[in-house]
PDB file of N, CA and C in Angstrom:
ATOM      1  N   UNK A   1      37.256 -33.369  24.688  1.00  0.00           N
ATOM      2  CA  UNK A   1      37.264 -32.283  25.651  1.00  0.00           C
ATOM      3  C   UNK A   1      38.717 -31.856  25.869  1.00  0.00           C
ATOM      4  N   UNK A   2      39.046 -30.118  25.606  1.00  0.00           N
ATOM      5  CA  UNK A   2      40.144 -30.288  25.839  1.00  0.00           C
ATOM      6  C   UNK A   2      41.129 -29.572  27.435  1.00  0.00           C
ATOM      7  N   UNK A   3      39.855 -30.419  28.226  1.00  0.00           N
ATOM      8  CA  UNK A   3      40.735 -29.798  29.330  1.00  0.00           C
ATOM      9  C   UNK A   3      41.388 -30.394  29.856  1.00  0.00           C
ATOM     10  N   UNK A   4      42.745 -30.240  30.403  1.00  0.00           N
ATOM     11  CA  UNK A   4      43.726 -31.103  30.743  1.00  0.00           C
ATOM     12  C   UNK A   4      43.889 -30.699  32.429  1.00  0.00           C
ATOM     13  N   UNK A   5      43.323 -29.489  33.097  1.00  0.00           N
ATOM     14  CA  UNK A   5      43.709 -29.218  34.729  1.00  0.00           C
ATOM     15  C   UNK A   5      42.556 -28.682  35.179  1.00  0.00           C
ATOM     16  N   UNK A   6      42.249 -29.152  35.988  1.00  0.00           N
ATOM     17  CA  UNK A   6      41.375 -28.581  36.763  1.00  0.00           C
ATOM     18  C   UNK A   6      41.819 -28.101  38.628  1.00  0.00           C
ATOM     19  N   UNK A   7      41.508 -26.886  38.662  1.00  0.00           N
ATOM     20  CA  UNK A   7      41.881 -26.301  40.181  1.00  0.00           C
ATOM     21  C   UNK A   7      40.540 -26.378  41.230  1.00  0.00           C
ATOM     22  N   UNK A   8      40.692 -26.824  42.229  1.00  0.00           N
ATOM     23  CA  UNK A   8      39.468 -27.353  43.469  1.00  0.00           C
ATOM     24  C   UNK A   8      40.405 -26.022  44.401  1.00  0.00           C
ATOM     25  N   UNK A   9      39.499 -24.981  44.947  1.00  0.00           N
ATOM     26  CA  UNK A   9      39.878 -24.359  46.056  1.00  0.00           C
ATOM     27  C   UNK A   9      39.981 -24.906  47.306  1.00  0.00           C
ATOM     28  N   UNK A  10      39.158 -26.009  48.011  1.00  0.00           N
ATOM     29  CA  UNK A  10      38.780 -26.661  48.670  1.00  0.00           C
ATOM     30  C   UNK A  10      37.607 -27.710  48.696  1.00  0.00           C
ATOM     31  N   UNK A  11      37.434 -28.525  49.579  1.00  0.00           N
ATOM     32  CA  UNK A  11      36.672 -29.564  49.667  1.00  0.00           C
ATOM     33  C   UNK A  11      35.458 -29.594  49.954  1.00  0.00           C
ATOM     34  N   UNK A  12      34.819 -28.746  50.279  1.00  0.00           N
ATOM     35  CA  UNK A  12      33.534 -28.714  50.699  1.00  0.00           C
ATOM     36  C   UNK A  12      32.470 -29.470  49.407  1.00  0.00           C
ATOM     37  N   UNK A  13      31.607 -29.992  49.374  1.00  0.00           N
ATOM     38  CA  UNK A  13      31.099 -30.254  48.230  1.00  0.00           C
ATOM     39  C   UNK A  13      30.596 -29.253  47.577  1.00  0.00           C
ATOM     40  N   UNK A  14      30.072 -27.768  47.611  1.00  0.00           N
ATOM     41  CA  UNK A  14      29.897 -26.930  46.606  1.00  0.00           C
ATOM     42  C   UNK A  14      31.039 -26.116  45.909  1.00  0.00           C
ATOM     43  N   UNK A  15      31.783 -27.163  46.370  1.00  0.00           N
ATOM     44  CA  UNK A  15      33.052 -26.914  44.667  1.00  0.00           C
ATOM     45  C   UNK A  15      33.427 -27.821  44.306  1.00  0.00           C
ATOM     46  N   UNK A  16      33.238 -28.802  44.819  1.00  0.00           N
ATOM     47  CA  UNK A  16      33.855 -29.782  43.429  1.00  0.00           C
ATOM     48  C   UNK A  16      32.522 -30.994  42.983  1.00  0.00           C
ATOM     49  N   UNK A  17      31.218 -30.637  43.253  1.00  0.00           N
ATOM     50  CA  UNK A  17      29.797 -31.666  43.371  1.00  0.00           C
ATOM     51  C   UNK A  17      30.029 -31.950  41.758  1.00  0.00           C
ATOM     52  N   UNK A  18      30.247 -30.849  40.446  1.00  0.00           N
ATOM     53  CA  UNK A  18      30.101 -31.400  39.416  1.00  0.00           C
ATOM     54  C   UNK A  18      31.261 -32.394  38.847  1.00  0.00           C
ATOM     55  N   UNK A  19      32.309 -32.661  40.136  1.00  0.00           N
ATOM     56  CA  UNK A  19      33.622 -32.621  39.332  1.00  0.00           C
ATOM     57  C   UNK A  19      33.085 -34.304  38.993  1.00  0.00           C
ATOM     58  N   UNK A  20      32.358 -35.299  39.588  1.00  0.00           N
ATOM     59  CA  UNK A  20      32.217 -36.222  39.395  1.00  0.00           C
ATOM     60  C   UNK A  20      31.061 -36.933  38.065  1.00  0.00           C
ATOM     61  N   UNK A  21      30.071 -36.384  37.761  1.00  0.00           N
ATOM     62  CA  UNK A  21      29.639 -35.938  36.755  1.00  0.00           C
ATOM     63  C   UNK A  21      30.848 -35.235  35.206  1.00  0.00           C
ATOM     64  N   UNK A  22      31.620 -34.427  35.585  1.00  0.00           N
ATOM     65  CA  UNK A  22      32.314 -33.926  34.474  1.00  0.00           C
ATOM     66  C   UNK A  22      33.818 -35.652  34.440  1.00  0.00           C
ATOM     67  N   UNK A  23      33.868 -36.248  35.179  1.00  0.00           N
ATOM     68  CA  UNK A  23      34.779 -37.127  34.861  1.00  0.00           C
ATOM     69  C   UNK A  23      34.094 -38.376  34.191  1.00  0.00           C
ATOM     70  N   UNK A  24      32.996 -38.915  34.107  1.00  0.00           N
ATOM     71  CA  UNK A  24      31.796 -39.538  33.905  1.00  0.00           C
ATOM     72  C   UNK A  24      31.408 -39.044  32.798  1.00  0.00           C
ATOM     73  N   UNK A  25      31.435 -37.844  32.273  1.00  0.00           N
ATOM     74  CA  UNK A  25      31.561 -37.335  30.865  1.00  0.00           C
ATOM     75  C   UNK A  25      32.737 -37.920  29.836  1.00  0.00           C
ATOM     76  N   UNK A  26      34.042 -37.185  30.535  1.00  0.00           N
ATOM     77  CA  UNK A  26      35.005 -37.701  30.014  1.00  0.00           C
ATOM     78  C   UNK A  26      35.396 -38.987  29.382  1.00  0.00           C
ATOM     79  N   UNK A  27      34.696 -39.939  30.472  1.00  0.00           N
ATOM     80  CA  UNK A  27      34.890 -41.486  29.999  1.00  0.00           C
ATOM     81  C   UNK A  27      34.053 -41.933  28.995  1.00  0.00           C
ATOM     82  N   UNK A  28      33.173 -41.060  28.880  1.00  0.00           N
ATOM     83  CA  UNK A  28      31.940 -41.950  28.153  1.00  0.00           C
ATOM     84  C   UNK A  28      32.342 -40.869  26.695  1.00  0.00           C
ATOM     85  N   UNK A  29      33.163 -40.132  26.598  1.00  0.00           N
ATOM     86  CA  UNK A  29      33.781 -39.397  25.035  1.00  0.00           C
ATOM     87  C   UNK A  29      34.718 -40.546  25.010  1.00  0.00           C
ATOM     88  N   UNK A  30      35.271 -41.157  25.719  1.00  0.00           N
ATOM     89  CA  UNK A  30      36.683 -42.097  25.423  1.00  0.00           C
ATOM     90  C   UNK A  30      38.180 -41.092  25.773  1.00  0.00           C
ATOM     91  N   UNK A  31      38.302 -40.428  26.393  1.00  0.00           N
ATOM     92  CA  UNK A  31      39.309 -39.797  26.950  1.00  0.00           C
ATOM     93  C   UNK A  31      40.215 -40.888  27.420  1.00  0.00           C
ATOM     94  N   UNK A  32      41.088 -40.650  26.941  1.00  0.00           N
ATOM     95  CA  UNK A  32      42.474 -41.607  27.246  1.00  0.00           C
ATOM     96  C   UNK A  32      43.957 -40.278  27.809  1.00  0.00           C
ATOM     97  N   UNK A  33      43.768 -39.001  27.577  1.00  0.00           N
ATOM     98  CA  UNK A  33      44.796 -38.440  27.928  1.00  0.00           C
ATOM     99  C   UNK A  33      44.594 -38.242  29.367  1.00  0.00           C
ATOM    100  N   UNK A  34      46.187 -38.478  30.310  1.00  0.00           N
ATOM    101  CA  UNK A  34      45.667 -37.957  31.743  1.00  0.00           C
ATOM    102  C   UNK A  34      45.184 -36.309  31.820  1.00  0.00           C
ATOM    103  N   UNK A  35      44.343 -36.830  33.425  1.00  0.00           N
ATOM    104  CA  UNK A  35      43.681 -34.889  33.738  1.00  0.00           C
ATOM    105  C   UNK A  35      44.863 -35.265  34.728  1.00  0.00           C
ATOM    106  N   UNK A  36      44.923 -33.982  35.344  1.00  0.00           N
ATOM    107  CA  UNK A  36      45.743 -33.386  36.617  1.00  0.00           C
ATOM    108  C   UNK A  36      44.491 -32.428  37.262  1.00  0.00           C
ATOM    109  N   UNK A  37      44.281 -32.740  38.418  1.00  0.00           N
ATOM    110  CA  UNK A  37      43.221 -32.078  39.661  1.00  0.00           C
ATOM    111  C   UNK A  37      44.031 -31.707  40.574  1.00  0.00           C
ATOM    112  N   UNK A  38      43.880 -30.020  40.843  1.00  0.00           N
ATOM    113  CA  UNK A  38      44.790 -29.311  41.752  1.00  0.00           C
ATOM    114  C   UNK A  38      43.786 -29.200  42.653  1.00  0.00           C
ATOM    115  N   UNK A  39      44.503 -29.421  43.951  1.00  0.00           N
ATOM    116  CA  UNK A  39      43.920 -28.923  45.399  1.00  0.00           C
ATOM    117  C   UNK A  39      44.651 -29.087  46.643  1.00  0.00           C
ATOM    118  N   UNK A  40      43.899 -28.908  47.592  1.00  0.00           N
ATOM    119  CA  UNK A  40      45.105 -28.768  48.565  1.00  0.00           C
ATOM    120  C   UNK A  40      44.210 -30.310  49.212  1.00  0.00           C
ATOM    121  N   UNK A  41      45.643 -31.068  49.359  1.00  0.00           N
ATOM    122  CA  UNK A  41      44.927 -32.464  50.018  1.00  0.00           C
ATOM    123  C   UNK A  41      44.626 -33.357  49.274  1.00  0.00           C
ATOM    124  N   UNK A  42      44.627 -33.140  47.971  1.00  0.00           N
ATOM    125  CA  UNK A  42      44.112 -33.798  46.371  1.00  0.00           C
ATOM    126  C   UNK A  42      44.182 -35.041  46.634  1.00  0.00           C
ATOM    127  N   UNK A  43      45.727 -35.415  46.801  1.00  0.00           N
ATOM    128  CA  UNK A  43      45.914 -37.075  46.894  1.00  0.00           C
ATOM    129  C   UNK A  43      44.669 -37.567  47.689  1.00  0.00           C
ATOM    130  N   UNK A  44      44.679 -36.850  49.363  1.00  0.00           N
ATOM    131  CA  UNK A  44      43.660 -37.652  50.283  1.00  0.00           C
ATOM    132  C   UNK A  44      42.613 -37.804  49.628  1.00  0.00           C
ATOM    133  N   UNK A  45      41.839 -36.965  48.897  1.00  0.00           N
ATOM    134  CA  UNK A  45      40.691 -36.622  48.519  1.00  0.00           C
ATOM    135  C   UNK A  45      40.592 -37.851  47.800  1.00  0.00           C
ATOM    136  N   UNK A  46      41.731 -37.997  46.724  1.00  0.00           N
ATOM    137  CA  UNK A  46      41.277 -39.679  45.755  1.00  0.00           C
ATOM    138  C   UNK A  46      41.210 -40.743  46.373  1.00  0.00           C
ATOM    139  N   UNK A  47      42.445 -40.262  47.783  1.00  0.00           N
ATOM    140  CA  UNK A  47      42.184 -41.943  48.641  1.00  0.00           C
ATOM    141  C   UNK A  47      41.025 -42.452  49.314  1.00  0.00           C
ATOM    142  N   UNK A  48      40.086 -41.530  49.584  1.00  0.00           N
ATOM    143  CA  UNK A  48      38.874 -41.808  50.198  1.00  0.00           C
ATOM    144  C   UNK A  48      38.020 -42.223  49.130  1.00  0.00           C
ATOM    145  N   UNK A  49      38.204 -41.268  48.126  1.00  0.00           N
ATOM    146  CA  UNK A  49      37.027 -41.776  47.087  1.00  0.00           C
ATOM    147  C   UNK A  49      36.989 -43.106  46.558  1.00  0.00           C
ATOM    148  N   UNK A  50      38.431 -43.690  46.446  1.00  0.00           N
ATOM    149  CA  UNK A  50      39.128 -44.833  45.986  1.00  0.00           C
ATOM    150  C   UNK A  50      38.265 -45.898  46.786  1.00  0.00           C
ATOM    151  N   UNK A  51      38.266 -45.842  48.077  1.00  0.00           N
ATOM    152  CA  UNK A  51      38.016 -46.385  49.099  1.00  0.00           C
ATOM    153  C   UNK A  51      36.517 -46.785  48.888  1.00  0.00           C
ATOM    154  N   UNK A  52      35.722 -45.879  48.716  1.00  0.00           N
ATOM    155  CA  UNK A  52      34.578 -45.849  48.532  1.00  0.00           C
ATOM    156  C   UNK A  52      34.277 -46.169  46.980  1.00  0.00           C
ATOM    157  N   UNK A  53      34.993 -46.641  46.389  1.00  0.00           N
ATOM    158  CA  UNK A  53      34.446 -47.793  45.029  1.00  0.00           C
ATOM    159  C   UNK A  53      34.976 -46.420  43.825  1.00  0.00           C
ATOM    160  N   UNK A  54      35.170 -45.713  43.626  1.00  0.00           N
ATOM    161  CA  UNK A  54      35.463 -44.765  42.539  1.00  0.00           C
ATOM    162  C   UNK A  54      36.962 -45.172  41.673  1.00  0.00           C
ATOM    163  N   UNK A  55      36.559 -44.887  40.647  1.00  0.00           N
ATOM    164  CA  UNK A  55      38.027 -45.632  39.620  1.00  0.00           C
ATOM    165  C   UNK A  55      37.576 -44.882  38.435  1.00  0.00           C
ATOM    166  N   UNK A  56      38.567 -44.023  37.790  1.00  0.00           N
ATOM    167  CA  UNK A  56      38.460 -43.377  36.310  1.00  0.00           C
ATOM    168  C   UNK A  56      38.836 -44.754  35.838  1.00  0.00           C
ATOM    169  N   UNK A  57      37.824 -44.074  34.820  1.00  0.00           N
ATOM    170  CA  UNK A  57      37.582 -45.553  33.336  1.00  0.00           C
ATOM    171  C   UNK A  57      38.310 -45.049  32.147  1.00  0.00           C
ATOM    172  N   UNK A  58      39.464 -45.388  31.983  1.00  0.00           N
ATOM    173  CA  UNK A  58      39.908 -45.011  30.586  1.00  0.00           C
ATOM    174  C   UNK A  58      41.080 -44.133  30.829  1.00  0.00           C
ATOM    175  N   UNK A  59      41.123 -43.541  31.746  1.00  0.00           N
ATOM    176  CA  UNK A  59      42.378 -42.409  31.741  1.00  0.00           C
ATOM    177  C   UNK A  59      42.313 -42.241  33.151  1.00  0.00           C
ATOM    178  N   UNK A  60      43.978 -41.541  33.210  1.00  0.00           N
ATOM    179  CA  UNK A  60      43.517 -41.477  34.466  1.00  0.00           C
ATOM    180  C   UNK A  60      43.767 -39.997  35.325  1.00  0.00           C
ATOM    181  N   UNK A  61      43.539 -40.183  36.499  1.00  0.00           N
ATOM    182  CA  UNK A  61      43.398 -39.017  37.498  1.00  0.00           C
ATOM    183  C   UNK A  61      44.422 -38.279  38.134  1.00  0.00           C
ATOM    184  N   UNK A  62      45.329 -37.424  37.777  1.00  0.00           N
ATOM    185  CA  UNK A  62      46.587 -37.352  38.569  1.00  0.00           C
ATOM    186  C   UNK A  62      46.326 -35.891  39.728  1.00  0.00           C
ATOM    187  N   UNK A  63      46.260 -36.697  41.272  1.00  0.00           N
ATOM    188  CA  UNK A  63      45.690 -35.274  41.772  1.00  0.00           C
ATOM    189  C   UNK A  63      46.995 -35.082  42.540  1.00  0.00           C
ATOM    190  N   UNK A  64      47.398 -33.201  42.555  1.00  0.00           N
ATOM    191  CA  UNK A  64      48.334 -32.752  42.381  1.00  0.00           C
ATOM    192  C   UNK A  64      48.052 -31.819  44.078  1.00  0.00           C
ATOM    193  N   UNK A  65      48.820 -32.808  45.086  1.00  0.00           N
ATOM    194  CA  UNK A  65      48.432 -31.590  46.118  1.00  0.00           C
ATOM    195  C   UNK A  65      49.370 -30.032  46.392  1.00  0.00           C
ATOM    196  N   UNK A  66      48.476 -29.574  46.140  1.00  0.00           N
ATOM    197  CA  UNK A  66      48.760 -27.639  46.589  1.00  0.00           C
ATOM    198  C   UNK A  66      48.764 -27.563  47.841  1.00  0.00           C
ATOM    199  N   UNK A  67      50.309 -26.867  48.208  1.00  0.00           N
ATOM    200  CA  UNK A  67      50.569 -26.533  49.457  1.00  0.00           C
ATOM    201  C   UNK A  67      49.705 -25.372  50.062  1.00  0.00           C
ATOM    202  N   UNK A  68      49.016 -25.530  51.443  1.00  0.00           N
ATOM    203  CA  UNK A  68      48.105 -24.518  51.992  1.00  0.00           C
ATOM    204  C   UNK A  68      48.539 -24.123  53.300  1.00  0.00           C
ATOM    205  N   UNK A  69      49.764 -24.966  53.798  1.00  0.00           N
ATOM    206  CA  UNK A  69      50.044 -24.333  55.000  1.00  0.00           C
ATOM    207  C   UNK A  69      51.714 -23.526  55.439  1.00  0.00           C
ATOM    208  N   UNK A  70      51.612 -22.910  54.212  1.00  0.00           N
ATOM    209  CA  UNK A  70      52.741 -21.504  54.352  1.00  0.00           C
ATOM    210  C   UNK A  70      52.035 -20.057  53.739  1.00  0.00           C
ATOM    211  N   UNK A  71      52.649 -19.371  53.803  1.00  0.00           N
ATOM    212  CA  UNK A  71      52.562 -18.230  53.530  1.00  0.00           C
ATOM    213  C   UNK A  71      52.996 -17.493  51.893  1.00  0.00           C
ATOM    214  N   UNK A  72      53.648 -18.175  51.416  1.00  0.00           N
ATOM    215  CA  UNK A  72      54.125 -18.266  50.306  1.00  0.00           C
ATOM    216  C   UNK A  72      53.377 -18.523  48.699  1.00  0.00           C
ATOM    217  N   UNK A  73      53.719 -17.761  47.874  1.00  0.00           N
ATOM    218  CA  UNK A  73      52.580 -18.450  46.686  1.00  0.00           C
ATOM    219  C   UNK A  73      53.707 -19.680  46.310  1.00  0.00           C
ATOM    220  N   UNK A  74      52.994 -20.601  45.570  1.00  0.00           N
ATOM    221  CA  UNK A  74      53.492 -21.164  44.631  1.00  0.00           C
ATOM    222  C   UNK A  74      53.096 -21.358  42.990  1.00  0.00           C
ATOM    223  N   UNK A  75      54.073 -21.453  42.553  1.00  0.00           N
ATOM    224  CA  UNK A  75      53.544 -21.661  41.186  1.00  0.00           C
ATOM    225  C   UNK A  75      53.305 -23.021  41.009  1.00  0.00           C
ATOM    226  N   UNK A  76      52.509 -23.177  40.138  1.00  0.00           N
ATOM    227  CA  UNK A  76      51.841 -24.883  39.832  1.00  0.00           C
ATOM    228  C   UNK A  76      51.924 -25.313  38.142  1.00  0.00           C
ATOM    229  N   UNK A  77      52.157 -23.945  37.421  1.00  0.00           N
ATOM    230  CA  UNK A  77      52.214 -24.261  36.200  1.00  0.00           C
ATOM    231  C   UNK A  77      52.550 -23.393  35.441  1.00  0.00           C
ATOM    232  N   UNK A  78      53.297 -23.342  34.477  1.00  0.00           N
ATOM    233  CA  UNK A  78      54.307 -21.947  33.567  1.00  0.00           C
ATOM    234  C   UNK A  78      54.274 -22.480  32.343  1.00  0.00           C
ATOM    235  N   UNK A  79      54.466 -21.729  31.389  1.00  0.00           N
ATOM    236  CA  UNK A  79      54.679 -21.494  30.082  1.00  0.00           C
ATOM    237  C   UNK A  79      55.270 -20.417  29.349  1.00  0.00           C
ATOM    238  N   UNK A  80      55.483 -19.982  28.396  1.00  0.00           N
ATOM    239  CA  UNK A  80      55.695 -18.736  27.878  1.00  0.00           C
ATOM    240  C   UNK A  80      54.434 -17.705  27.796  1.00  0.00           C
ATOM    241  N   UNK A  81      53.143 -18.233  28.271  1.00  0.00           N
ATOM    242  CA  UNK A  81      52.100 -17.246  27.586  1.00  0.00           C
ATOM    243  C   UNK A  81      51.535 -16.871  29.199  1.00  0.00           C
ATOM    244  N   UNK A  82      51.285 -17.734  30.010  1.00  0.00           N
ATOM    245  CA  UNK A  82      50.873 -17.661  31.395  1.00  0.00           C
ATOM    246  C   UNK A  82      51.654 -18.511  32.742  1.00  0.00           C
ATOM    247  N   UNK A  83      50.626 -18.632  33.500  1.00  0.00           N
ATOM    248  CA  UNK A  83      51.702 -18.814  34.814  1.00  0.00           C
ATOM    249  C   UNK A  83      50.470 -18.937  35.860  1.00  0.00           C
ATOM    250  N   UNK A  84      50.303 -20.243  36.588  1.00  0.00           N
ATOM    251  CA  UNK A  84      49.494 -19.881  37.348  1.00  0.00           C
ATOM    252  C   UNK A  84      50.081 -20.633  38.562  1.00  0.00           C
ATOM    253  N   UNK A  85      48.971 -19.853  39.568  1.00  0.00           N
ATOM    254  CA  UNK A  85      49.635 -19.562  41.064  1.00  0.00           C
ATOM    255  C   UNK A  85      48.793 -19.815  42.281  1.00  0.00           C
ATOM    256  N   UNK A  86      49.613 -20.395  43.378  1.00  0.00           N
ATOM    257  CA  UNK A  86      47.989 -20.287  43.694  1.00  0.00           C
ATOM    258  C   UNK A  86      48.880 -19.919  45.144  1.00  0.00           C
ATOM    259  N   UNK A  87      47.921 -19.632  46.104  1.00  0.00           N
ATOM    260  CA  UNK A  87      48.399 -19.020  47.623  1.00  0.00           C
ATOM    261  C   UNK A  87      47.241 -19.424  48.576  1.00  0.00           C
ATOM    262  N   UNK A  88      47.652 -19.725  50.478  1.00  0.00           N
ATOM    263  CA  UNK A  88      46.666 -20.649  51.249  1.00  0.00           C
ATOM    264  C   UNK A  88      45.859 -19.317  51.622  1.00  0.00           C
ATOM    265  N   UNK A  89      45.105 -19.426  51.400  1.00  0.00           N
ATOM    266  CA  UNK A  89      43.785 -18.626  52.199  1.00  0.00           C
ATOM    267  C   UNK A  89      43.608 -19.246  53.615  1.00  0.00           C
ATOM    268  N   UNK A  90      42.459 -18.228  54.305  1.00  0.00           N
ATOM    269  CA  UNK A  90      42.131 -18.918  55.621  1.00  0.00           C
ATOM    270  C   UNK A  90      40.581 -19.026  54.884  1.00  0.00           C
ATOM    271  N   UNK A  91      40.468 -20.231  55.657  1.00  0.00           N
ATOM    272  CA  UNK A  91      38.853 -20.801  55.632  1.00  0.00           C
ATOM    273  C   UNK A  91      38.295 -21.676  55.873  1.00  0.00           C
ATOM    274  N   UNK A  92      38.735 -22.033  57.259  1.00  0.00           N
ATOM    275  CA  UNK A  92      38.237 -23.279  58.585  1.00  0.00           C
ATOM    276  C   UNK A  92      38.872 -24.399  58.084  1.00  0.00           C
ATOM    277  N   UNK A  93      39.060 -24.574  56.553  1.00  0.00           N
ATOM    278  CA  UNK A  93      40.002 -26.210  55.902  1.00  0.00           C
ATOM    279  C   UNK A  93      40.743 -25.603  55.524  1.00  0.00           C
ATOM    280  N   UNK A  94      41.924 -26.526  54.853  1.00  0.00           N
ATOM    281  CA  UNK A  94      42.739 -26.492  54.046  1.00  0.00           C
ATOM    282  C   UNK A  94      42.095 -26.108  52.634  1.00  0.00           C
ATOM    283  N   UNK A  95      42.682 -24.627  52.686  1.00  0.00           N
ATOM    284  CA  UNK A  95      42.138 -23.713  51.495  1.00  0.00           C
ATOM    285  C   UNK A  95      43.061 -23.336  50.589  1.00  0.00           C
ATOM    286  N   UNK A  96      42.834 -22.935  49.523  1.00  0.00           N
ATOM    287  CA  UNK A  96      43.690 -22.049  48.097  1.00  0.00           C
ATOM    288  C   UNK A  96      43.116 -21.298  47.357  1.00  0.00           C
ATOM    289  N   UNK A  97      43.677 -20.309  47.245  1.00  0.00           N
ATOM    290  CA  UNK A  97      43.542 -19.521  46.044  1.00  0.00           C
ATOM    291  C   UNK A  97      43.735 -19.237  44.812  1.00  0.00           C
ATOM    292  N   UNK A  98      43.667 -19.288  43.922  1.00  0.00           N
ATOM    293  CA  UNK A  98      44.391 -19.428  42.471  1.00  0.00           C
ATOM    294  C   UNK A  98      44.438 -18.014  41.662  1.00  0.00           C
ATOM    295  N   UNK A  99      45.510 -17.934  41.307  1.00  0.00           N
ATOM    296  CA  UNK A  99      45.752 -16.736  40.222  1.00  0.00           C
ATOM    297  C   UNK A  99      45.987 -17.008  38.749  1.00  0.00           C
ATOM    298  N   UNK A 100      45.858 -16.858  37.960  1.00  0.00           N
ATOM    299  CA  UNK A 100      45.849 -17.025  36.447  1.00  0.00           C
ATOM    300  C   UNK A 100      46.821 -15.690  35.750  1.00  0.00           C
ATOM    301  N   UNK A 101      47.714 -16.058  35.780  1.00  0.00           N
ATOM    302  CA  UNK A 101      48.289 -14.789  35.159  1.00  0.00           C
ATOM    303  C   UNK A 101      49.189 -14.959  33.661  1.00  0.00           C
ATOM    304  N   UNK A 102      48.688 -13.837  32.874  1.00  0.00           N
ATOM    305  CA  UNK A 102      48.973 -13.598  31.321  1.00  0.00           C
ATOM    306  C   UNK A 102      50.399 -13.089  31.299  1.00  0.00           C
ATOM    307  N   UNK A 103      51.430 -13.474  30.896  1.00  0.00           N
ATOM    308  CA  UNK A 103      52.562 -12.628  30.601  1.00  0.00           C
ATOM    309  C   UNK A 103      52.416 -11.702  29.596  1.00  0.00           C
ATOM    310  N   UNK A 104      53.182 -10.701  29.844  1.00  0.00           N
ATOM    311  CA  UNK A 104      53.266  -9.745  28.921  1.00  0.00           C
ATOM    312  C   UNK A 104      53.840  -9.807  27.491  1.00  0.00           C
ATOM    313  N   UNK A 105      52.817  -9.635  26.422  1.00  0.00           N
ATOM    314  CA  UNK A 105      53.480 -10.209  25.271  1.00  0.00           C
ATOM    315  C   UNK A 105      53.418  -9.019  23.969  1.00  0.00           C
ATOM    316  N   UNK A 106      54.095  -8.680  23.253  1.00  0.00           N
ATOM    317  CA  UNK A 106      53.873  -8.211  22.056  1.00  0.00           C
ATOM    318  C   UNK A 106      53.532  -8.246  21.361  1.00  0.00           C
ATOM    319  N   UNK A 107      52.508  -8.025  20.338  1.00  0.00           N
ATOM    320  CA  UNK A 107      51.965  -8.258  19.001  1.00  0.00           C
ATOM    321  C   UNK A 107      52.340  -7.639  17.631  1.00  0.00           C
TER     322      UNK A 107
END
């Protein structure tokens, strides 16, 4: 599988219900490269789960918390081809938004 990031807007369980199922995939292909899981709060999010018996098998989990309480975008990840971004929304939690953006390129 070759996804290496995954972005969580927030915590509610109807966004991230498959994420545990899709890591449970991963292990059982034999995935050994780390993922990176963006969200806002990420770390907490593993510490509870941690808590509650959860452990990636084989690789591991690097969750990357996204700042949600300024006003400001940040960038989270660059390259020469894209750039992505994300900015805090309002929405009763600690929320984000994500942008995906293509640089302009020549052919």
């Amino acid at each position: 599988m070759r996804l290496d990031h995954i972005f969580i807007t927030h915590w509610h369980a109807d966004h991230f219900a498959g994420l545990f199922g899709l890591l449970e995939t991963m292990s059982l292909e034999k995935r050994k490269k780390p993922l990176y899981l963006y969200g806002p709060e990420a770390s907490k999010f593993f510490e509870v789960l941690a808590e509650l018996g959860y452990s990636s098998k084989g690789f591991a989990v690097n969750p990357i918390d996204v700042p949600f309480d300024s006003k400001e975008k940040t960038i989270l990840l660059e390259d020469e081809e894209y750039q992505i971004v994300s900015v805090p929304v309002n929405h009763g939690i600690p929320a984000v938004a994500y942008a995906f953006i293509e640089k302009d390129r020549v052919k």
